[in-house]
N, C-alpha and C. Protein backbone atom coordinates (compact mmCIF):
# COMPACT_ATOMS: atom_id res chain seq x y z
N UNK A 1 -28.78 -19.67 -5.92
CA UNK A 1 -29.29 -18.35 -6.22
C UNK A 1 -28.32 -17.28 -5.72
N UNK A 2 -27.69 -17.51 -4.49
CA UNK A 2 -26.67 -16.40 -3.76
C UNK A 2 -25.79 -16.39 -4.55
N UNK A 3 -25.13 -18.20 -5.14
CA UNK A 3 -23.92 -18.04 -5.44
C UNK A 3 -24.06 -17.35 -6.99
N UNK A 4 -25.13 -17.70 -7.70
CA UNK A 4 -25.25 -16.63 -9.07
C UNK A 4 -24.78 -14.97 -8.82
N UNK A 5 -25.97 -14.85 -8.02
CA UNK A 5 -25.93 -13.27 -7.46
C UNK A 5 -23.94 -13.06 -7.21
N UNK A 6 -23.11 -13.71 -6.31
CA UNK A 6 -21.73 -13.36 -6.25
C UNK A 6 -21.42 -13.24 -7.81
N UNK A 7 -21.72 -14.08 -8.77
CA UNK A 7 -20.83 -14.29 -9.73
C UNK A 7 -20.81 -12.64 -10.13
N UNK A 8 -22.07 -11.94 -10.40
CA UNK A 8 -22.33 -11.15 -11.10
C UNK A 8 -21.81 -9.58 -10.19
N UNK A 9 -21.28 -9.92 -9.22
CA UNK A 9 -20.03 -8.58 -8.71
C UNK A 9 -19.07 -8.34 -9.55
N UNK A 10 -18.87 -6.68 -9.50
CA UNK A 10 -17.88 -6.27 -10.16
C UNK A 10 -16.56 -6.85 -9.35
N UNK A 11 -15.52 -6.73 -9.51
CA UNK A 11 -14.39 -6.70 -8.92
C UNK A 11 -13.80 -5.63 -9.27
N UNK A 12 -13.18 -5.52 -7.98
CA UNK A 12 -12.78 -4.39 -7.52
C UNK A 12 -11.42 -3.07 -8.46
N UNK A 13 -11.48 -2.19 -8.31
CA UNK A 13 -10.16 -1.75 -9.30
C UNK A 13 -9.27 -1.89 -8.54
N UNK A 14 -8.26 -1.82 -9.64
CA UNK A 14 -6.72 -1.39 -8.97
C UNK A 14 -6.77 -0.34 -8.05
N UNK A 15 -6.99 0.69 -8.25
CA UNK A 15 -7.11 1.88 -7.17
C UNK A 15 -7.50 1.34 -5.76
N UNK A 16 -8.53 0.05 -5.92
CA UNK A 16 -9.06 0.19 -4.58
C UNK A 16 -8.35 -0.59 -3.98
N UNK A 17 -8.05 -1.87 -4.65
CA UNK A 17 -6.62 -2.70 -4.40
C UNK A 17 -5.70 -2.28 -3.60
N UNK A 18 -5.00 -1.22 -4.49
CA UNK A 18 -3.72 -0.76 -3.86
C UNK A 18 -3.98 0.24 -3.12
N UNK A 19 -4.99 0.94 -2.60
CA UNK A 19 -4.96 1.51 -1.66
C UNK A 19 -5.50 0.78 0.03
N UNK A 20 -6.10 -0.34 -0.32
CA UNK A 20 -6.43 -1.29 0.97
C UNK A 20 -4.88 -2.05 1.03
N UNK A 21 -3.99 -2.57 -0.04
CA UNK A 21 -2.46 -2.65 0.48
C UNK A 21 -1.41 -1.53 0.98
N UNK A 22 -1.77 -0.41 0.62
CA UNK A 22 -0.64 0.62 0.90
C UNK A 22 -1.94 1.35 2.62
N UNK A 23 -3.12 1.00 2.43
CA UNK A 23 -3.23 0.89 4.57
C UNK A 23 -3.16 -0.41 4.99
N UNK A 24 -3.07 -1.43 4.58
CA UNK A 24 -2.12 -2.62 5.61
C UNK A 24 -0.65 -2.19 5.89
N UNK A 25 -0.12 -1.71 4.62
CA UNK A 25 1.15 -1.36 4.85
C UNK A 25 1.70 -0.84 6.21
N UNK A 26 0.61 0.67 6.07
CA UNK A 26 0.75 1.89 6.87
C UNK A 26 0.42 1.29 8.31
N UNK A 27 -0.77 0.54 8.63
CA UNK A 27 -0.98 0.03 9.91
C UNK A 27 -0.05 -0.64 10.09
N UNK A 28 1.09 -1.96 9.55
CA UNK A 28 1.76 -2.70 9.89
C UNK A 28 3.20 -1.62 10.52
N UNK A 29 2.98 -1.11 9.76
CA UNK A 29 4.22 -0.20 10.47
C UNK A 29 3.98 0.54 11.58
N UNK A 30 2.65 1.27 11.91
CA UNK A 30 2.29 1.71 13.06
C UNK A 30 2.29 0.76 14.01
N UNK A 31 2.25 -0.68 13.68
CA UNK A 31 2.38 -1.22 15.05
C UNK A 31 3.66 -1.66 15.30
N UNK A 32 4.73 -1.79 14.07
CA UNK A 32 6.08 -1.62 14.77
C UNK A 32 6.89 -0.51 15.00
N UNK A 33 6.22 0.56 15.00
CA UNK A 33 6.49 1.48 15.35
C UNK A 33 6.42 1.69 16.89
N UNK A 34 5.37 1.56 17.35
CA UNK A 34 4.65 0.76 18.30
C UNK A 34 5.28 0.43 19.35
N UNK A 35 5.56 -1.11 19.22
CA UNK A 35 6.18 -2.12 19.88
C UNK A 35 7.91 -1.58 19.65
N UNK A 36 8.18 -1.05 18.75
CA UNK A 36 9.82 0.30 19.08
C UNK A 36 9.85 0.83 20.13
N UNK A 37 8.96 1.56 20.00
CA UNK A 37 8.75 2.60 21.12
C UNK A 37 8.89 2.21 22.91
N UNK A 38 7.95 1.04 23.32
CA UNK A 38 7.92 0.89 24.04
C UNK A 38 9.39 -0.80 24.25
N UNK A 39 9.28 -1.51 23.26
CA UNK A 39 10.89 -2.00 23.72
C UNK A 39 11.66 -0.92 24.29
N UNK A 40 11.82 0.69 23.49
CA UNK A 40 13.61 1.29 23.88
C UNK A 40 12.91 1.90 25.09
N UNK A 41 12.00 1.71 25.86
CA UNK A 41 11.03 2.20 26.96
C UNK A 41 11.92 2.94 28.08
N UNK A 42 12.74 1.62 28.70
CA UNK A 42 13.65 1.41 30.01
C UNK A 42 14.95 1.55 29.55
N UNK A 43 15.32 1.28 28.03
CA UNK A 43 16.98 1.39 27.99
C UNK A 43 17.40 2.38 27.09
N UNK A 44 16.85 3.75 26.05
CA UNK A 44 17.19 4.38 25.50
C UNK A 44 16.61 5.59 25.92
N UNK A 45 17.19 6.82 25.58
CA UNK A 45 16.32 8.12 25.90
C UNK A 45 15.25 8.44 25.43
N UNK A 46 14.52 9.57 25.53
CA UNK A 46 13.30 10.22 24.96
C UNK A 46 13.67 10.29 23.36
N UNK A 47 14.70 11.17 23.40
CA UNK A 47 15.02 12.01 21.78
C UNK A 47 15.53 10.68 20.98
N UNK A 48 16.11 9.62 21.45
CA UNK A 48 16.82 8.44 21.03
C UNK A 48 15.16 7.55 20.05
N UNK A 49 14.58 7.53 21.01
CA UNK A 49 13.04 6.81 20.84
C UNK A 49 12.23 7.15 20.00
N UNK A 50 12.19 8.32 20.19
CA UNK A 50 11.39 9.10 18.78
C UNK A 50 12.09 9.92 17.74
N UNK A 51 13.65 9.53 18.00
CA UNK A 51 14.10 9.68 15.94
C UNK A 51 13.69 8.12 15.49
N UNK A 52 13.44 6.73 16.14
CA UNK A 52 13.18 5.45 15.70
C UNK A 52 11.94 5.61 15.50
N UNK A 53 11.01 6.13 16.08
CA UNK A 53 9.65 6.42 15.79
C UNK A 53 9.72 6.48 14.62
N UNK A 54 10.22 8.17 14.33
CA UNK A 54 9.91 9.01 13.75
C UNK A 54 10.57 8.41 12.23
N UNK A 55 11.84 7.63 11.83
CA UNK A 55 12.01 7.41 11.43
C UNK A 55 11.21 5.67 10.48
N UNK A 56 11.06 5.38 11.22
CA UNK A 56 9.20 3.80 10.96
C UNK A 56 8.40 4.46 10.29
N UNK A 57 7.97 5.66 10.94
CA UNK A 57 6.43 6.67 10.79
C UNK A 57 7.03 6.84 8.75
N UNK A 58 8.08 7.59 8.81
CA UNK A 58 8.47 8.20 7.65
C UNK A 58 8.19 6.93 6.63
N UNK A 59 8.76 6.04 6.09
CA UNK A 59 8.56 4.68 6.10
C UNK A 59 7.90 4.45 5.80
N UNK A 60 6.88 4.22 6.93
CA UNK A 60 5.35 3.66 6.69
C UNK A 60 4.32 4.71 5.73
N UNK A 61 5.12 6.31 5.56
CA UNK A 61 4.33 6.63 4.91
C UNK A 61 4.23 7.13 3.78
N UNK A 62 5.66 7.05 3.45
CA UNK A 62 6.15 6.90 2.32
C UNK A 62 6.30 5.68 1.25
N UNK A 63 5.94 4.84 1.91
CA UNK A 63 5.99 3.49 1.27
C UNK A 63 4.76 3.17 1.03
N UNK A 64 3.72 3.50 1.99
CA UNK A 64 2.56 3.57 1.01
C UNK A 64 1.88 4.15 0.15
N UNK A 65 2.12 5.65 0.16
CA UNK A 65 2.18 6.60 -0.47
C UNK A 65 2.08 5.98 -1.73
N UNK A 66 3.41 5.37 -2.18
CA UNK A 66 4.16 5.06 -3.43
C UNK A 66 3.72 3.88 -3.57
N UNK A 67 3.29 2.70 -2.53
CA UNK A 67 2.09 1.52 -3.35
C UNK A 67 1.23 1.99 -3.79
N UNK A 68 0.38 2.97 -3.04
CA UNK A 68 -0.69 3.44 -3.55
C UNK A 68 -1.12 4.27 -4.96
N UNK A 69 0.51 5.00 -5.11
CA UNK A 69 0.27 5.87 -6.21
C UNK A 69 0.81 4.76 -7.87
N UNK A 70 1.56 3.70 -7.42
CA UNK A 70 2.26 2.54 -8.38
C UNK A 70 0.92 1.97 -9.01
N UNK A 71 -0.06 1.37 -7.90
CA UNK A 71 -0.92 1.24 -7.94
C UNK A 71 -2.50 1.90 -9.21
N UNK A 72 -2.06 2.85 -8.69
CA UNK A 72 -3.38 3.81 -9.95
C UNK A 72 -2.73 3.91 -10.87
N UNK A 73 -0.96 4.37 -10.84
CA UNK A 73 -0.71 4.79 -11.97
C UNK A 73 -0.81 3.56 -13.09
N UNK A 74 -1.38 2.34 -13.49
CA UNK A 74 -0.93 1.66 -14.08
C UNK A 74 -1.22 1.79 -15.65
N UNK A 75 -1.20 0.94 -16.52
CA UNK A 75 -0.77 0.65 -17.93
C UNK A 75 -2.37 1.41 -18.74
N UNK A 76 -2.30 2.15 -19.70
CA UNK A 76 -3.61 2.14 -20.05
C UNK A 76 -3.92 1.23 -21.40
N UNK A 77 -5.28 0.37 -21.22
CA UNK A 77 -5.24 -0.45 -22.42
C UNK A 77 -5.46 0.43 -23.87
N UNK A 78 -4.43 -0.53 -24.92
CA UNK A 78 -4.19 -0.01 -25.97
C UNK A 78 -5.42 -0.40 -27.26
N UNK A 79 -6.46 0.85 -27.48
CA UNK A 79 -7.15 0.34 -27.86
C UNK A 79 -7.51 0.39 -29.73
N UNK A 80 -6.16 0.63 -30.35
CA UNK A 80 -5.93 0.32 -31.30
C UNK A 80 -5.31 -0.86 -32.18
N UNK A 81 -5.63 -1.28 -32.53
CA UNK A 81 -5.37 -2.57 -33.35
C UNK A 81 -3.22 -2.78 -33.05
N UNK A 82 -3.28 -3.90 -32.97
CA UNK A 82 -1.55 -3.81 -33.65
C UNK A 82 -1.39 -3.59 -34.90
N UNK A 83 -0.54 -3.03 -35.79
CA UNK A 83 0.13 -3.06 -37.31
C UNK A 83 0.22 -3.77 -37.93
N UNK A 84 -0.23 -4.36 -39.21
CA UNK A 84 0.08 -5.66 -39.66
C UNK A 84 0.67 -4.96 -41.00
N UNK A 85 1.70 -5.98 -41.04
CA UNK A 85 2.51 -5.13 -42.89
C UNK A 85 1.79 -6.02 -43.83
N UNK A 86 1.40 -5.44 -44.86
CA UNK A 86 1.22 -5.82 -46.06
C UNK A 86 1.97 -6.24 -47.15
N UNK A 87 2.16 -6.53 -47.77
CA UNK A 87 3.17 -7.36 -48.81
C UNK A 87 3.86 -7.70 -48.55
């Protein structure tokens, strides 16, 4: 009876797709952003540390940005016949 009930879920759109991949994205990078930060902790400067930040951050959010927007933008179905020639 449950497993009927699953069958009959929508699945999900693209939109929602690619926007739950473009925030894995964004979190995966916040945490190596992260673990940057505190590696150059003891051996690089302040300003040194956070252009690497700052430069991950950019990255992470630009790259999902652009999954996310690849994502919606996709193909629209063509809902006219193909051409067929005659004679």
């Amino acid at each position: 009876m449950i497993f009927d009930a699953i069958l009959l879920l929508a699945a999900p759109s693209t939109g929602t797709i690619g926007a739950i991949v473009a925030a894995a994205f964004f979190l995966t990078f916040i945490i190596v952003a992260y673990v940057a930060y505190k590696a150059l902790l003891k051996t690089a400067k302040m300003g040194f540390r956070m252009a690497v930040v700052a430069v991950i951050l950019l990255i992470a959010f630009f790259g999902s940005l652009s999954l996310w927007y690849l994502s919606i933008g996709g193909t629209a179905p063509n809902l006219r016949p193909p051409a067929t020639r005659k004679g």
